[in-house]
C-alpha atoms as a PDB file:
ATOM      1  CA  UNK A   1     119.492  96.641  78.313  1.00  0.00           C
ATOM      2  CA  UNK A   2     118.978  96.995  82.135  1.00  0.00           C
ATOM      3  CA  UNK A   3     115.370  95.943  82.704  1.00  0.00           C
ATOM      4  CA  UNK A   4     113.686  96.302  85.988  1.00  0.00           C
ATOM      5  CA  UNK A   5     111.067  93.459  87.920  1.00  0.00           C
ATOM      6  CA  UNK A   6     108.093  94.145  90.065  1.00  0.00           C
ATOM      7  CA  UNK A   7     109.398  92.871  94.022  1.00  0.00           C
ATOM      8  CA  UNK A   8     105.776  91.616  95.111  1.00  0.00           C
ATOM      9  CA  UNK A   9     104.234  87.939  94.176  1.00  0.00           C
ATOM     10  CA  UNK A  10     101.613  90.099  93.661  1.00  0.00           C
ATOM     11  CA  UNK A  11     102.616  91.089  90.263  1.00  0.00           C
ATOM     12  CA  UNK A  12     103.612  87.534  89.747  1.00  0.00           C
ATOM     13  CA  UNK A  13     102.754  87.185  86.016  1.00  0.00           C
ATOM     14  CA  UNK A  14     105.019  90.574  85.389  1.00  0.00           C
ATOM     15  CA  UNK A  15     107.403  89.226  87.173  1.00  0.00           C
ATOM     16  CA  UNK A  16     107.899  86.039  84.690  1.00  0.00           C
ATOM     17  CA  UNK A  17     107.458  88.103  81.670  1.00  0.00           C
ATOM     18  CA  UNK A  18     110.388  90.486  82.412  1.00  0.00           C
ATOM     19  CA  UNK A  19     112.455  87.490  83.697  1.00  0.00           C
ATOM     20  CA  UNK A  20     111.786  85.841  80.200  1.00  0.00           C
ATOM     21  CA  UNK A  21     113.566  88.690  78.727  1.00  0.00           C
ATOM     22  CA  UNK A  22     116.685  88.244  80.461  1.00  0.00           C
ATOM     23  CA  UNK A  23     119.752  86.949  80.299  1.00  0.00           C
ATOM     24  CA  UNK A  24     121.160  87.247  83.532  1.00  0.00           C
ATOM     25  CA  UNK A  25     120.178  88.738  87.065  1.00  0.00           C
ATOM     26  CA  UNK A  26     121.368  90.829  89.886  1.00  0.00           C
ATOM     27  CA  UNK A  27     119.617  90.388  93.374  1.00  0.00           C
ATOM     28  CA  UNK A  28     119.632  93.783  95.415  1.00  0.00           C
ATOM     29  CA  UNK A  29     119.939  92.969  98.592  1.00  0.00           C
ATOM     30  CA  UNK A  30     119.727  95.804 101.634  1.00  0.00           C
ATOM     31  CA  UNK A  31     123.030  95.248 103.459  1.00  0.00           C
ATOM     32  CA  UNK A  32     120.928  95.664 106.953  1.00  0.00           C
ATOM     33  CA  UNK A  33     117.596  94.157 106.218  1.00  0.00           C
ATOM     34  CA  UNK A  34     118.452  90.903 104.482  1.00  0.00           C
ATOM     35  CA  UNK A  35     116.797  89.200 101.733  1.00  0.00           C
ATOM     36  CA  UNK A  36     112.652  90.211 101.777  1.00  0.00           C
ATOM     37  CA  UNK A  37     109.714  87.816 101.212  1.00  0.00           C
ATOM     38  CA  UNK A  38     109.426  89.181  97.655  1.00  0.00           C
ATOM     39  CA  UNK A  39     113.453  88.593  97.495  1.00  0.00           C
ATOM     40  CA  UNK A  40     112.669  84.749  97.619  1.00  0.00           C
ATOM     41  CA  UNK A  41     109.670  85.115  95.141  1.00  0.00           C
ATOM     42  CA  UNK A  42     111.823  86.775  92.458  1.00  0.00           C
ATOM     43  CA  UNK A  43     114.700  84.850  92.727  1.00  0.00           C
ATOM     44  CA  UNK A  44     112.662  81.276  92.941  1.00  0.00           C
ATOM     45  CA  UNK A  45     111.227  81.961  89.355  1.00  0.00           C
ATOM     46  CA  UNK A  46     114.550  83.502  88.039  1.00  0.00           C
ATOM     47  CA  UNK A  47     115.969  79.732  89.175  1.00  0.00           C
ATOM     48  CA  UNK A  48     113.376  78.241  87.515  1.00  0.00           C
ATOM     49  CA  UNK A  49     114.523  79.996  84.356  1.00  0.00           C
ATOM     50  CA  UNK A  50     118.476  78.851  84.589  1.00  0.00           C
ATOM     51  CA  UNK A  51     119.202  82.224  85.136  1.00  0.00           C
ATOM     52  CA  UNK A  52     122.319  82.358  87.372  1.00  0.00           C
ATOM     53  CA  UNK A  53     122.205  85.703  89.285  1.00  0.00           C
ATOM     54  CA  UNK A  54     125.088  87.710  90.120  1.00  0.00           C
ATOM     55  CA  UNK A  55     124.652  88.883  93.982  1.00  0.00           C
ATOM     56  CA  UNK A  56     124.396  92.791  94.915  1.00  0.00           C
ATOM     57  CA  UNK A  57     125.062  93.906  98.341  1.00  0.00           C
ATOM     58  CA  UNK A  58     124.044  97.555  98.820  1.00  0.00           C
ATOM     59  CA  UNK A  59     123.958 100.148 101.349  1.00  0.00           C
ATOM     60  CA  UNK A  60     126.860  98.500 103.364  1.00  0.00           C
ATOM     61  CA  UNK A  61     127.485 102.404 104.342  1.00  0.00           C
ATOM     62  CA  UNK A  62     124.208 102.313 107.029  1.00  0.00           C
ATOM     63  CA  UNK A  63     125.178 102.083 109.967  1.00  0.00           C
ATOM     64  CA  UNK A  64     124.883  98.949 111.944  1.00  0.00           C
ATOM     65  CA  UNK A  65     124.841  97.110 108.626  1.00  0.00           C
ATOM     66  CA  UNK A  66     125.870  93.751 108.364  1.00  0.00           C
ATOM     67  CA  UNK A  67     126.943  92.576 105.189  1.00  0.00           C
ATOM     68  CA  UNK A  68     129.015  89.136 106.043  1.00  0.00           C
ATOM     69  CA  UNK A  69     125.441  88.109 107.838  1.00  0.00           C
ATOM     70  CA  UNK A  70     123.007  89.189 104.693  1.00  0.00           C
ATOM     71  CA  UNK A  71     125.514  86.926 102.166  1.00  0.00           C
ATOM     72  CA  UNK A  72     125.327  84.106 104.373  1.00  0.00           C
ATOM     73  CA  UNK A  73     121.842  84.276 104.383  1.00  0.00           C
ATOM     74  CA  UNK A  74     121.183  84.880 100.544  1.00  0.00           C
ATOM     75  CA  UNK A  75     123.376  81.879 100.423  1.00  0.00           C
ATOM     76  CA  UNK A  76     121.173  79.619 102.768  1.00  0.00           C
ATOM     77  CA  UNK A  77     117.946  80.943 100.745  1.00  0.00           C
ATOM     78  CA  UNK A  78     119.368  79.902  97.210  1.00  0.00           C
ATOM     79  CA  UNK A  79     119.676  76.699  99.006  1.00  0.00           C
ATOM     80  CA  UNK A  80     116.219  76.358  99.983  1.00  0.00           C
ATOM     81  CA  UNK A  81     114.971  77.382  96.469  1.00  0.00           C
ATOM     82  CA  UNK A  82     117.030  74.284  95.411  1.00  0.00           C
ATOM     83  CA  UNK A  83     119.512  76.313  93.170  1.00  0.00           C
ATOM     84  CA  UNK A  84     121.745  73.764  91.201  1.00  0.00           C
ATOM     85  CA  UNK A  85     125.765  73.823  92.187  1.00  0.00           C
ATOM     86  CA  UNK A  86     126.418  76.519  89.374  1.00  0.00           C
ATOM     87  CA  UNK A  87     124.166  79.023  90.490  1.00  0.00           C
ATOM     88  CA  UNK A  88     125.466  78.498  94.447  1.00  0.00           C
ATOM     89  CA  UNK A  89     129.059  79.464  93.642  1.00  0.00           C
ATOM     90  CA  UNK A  90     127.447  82.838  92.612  1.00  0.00           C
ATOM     91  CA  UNK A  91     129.530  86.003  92.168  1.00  0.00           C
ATOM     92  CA  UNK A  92     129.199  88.752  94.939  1.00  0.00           C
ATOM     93  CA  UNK A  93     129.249  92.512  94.700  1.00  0.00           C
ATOM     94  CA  UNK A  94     129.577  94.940  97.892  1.00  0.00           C
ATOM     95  CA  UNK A  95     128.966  98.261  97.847  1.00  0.00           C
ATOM     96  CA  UNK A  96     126.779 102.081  97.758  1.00  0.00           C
ATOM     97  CA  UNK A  97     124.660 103.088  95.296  1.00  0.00           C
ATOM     98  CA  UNK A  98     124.367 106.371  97.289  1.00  0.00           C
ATOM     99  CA  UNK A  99     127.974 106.893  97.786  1.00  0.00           C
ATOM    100  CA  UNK A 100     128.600 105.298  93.718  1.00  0.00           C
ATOM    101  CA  UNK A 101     130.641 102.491  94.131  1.00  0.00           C
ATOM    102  CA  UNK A 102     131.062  99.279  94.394  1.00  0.00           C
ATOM    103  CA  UNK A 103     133.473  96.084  94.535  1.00  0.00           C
ATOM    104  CA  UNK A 104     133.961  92.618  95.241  1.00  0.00           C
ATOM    105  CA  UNK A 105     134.926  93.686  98.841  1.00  0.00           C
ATOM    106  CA  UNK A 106     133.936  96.071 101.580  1.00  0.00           C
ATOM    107  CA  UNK A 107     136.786  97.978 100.248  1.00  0.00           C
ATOM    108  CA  UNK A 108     135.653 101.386  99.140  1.00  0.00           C
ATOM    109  CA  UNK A 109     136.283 102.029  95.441  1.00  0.00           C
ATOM    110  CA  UNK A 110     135.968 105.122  93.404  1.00  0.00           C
ATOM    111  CA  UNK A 111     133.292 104.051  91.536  1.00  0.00           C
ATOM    112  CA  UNK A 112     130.948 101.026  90.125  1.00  0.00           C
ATOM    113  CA  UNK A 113     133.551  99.312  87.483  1.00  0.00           C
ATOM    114  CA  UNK A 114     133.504  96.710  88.994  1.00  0.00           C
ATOM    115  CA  UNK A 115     130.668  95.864  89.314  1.00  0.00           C
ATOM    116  CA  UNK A 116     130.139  96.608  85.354  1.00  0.00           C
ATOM    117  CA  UNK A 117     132.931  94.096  84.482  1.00  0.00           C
ATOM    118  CA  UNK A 118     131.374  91.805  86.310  1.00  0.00           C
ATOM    119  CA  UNK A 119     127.903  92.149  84.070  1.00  0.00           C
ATOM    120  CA  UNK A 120     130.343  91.792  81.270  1.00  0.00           C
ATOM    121  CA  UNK A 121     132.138  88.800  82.338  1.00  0.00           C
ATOM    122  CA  UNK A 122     129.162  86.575  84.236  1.00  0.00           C
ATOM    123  CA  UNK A 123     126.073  87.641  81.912  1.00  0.00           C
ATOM    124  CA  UNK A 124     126.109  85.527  78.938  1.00  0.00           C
ATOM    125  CA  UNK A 125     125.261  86.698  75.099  1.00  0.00           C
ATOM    126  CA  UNK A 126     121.760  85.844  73.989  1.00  0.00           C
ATOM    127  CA  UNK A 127     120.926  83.050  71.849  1.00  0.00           C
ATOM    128  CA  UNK A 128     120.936  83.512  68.279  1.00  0.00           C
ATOM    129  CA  UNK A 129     118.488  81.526  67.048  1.00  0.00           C
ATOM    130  CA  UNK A 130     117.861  80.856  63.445  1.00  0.00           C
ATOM    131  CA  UNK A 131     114.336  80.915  61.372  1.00  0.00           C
ATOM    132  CA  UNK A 132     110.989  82.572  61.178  1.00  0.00           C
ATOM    133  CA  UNK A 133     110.528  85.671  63.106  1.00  0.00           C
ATOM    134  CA  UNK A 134     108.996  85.229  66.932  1.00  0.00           C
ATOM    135  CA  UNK A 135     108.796  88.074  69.553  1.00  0.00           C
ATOM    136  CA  UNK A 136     106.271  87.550  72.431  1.00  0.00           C
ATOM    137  CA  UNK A 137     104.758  91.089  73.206  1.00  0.00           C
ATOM    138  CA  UNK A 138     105.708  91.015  77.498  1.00  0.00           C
ATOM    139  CA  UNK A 139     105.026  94.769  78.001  1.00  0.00           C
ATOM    140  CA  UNK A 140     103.498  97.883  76.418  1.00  0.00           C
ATOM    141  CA  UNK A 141     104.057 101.556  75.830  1.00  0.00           C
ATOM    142  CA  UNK A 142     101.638 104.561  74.226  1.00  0.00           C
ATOM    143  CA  UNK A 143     102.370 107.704  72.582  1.00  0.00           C
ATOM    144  CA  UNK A 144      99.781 110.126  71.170  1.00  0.00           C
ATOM    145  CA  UNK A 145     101.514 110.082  68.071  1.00  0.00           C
ATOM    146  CA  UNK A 146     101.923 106.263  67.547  1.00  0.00           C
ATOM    147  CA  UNK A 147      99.207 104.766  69.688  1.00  0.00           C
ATOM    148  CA  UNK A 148      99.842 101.834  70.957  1.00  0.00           C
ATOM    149  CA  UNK A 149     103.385  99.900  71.157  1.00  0.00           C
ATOM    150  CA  UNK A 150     104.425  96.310  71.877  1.00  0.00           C
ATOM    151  CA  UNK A 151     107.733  95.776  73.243  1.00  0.00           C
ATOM    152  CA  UNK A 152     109.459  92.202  73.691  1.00  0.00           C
ATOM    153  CA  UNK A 153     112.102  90.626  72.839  1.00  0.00           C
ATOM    154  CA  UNK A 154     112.701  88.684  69.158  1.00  0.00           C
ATOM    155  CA  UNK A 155     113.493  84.877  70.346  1.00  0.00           C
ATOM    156  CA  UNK A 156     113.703  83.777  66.571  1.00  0.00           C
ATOM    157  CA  UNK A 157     115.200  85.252  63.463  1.00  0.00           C
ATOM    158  CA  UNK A 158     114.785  88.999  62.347  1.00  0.00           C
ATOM    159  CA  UNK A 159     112.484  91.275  62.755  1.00  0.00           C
ATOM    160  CA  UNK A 160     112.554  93.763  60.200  1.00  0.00           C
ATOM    161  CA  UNK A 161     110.825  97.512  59.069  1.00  0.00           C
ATOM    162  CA  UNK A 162     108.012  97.405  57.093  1.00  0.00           C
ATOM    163  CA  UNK A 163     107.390  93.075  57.251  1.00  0.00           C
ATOM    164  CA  UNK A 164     104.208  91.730  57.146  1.00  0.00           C
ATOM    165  CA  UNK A 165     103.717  89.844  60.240  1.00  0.00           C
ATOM    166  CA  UNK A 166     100.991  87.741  61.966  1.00  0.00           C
ATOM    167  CA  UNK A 167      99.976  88.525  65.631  1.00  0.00           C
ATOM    168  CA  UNK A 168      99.046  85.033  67.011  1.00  0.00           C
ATOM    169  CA  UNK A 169      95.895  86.078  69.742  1.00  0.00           C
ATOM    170  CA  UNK A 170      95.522  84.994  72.835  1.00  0.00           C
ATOM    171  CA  UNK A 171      92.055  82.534  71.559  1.00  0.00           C
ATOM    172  CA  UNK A 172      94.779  80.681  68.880  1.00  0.00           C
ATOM    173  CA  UNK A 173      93.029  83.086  66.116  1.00  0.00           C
ATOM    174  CA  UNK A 174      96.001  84.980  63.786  1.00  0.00           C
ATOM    175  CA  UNK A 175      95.595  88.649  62.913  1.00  0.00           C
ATOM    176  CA  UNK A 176      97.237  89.765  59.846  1.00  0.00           C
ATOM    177  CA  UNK A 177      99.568  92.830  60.480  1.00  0.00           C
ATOM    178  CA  UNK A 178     103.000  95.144  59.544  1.00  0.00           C
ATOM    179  CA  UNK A 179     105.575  96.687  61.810  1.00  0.00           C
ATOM    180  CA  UNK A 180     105.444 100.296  60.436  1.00  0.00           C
ATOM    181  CA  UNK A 181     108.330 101.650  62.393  1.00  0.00           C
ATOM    182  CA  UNK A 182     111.133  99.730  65.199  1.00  0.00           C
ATOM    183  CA  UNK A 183     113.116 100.869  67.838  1.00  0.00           C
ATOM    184  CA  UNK A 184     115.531  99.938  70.177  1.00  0.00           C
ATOM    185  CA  UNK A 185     116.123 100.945  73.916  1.00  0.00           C
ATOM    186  CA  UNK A 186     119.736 103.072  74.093  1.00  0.00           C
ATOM    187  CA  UNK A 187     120.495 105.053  77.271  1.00  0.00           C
ATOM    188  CA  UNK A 188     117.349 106.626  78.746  1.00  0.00           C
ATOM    189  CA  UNK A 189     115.365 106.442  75.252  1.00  0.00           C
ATOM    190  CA  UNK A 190     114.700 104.994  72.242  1.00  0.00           C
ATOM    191  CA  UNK A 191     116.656 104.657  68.562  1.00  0.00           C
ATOM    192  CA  UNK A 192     114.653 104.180  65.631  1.00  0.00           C
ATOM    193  CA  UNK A 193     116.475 101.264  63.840  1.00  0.00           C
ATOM    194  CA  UNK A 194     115.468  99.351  60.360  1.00  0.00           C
ATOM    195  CA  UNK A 195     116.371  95.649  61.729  1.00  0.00           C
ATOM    196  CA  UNK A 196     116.260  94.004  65.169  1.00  0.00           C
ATOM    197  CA  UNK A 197     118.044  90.642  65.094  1.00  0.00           C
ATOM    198  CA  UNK A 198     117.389  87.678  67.437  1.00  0.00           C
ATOM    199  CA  UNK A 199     118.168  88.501  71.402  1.00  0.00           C
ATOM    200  CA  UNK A 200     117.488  91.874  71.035  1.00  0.00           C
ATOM    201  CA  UNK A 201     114.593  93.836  73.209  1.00  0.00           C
ATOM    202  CA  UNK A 202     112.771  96.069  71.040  1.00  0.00           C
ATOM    203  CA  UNK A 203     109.723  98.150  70.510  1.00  0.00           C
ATOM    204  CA  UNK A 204     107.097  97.499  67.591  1.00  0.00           C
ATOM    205  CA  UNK A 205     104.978 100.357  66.240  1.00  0.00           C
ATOM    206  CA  UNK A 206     102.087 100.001  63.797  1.00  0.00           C
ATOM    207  CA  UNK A 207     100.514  96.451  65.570  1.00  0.00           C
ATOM    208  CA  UNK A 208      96.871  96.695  66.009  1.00  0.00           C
ATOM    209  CA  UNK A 209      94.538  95.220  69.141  1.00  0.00           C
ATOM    210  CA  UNK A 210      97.654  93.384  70.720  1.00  0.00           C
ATOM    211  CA  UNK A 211      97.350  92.045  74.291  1.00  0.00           C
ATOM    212  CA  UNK A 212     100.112  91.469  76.637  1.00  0.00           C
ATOM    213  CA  UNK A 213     101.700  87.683  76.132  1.00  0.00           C
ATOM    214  CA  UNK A 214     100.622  87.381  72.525  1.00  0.00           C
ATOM    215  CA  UNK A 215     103.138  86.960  69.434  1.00  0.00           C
ATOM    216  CA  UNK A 216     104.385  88.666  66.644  1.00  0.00           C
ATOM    217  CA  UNK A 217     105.474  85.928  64.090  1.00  0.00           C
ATOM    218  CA  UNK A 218     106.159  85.163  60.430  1.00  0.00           C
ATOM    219  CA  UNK A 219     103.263  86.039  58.479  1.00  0.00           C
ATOM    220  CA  UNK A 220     103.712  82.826  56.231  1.00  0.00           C
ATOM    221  CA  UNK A 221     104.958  80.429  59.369  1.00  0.00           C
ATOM    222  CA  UNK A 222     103.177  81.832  62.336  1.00  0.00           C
ATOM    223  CA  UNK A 223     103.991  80.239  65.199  1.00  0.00           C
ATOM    224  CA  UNK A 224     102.938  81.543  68.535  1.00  0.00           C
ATOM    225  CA  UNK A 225     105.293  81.241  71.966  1.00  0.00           C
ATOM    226  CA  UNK A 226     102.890  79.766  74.860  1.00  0.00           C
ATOM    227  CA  UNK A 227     101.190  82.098  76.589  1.00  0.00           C
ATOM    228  CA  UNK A 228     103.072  83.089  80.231  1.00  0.00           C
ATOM    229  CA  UNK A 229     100.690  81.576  82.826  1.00  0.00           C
ATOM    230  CA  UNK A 230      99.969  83.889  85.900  1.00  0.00           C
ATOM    231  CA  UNK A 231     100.085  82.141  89.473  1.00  0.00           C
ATOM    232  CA  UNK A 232      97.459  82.126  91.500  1.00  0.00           C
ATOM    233  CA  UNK A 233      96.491  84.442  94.158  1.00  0.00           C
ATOM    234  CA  UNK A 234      98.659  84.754  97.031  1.00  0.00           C
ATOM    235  CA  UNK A 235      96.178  84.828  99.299  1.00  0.00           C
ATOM    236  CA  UNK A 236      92.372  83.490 100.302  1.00  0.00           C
ATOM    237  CA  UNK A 237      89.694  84.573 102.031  1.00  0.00           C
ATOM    238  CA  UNK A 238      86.799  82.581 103.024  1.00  0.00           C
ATOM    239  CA  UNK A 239      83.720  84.158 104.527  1.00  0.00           C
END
């Protein structure tokens, strides 16, 4: 899955819920502007999270870009955010989305392999982890056939069609529910599936009066992930 985060400290408790859901990150970077305030927000908290992002340089076609300056500087900004040694010697990727490729030079290629391949070879599996079910509901979707539909991804165990489950609430309080239908995120849309196994994102139909952060667990162990705290406001005004 290719998931997408919010670019503004503004949206900072979005921004730690998608990040949650990841296991690894690229950094857009414009090729002429440089890294962005909201560059250093996102990539302090995807730090924080031992994520170890894989550098993308784009739009090295603009003229009077400077590409050798921008990397230097993303380097010199990891370094202020206190990135350990690992995630320094960080992979990265030059290149056009407009023009559709990219590569580990400013070499023109004929299209974005490599930059796929390295996805597959930096980005590292999800962790399996054994036991009763947990998935922490980070976003939400609606149809006016299905009403309302939590999507997250399963941290522990298996999450399954048809299980009784127990949505742990927000005030510690445990709602007794049952995933009526599952899907999974292929291409541009969704796949109704039967199973979704640990390290998977998915999408849960049939869970009543769920808020954003709660969690789906095991309806005889329910055990609820932390709620995602939200920073506070980026700015103050006194009058």
């Amino acid at each position: 899955n290719v998931i997408d985060t919010p670019g503004h400290s503004d949206f900072g408790g979005e921004v730690e819920r998608v990040l949650k859901m990841a296991d690894g990150v690229l950094l857009l970077v414009d090729a002429f502007e440089g890294p962005m305030p909201q560059t250093r927000f996102v990539l302090q908290k995807a730090l924080n999270l031992d994520l170890h992002p894989i550098v993308v340089i784009n739009k090295v076609d603009k003229p009077n870009c400077r590409p050798d300056e921008v990397h230097d500087a993303v380097f010199e900004l990891f370094f202020q955010l206190d990135a350990t040694e690992e995630q320094l010697n960080f992979p990265t990727i030059y290149g056009s989305s407009k023009q559709g490729w990219f590569n580990t030079s400013l070499e023109k290629t004929e299209d974005i392999t490599v930059l796929l391949d390295t996805i597959l070879e930096k980005v590292p599996a999800p962790k399996v982890v054994e036991g009763p079910v947990q998935m922490q509901v980070t976003s939400l979707d609606y149809s006016s056939f299905l009403g309302r539909i939590a999507i997250g991804k399963v941290t522990r165990g298996t999450l399954k069609e048809g299980q009784n489950v127990m949505l742990c609430k927000a005030d510690g309080t445990m709602q007794r529910s049952k995933v009526k239908e599952l899907y999974v995120f292929v291409d541009m849309g969704k796949k109704r599936v039967t199973e979704v196994e640990c390290g998977d994102i998915c999408a849960v139909v049939g869970i009543e009066g769920f808020q954003i952060g709660e969690t789906i667990a095991d309806f005889e162990n329910p055990e609820a992930i932390p709620m995602i705290p939200i920073d506070e406001p980026t700015m103050h005004m006194q009058f």
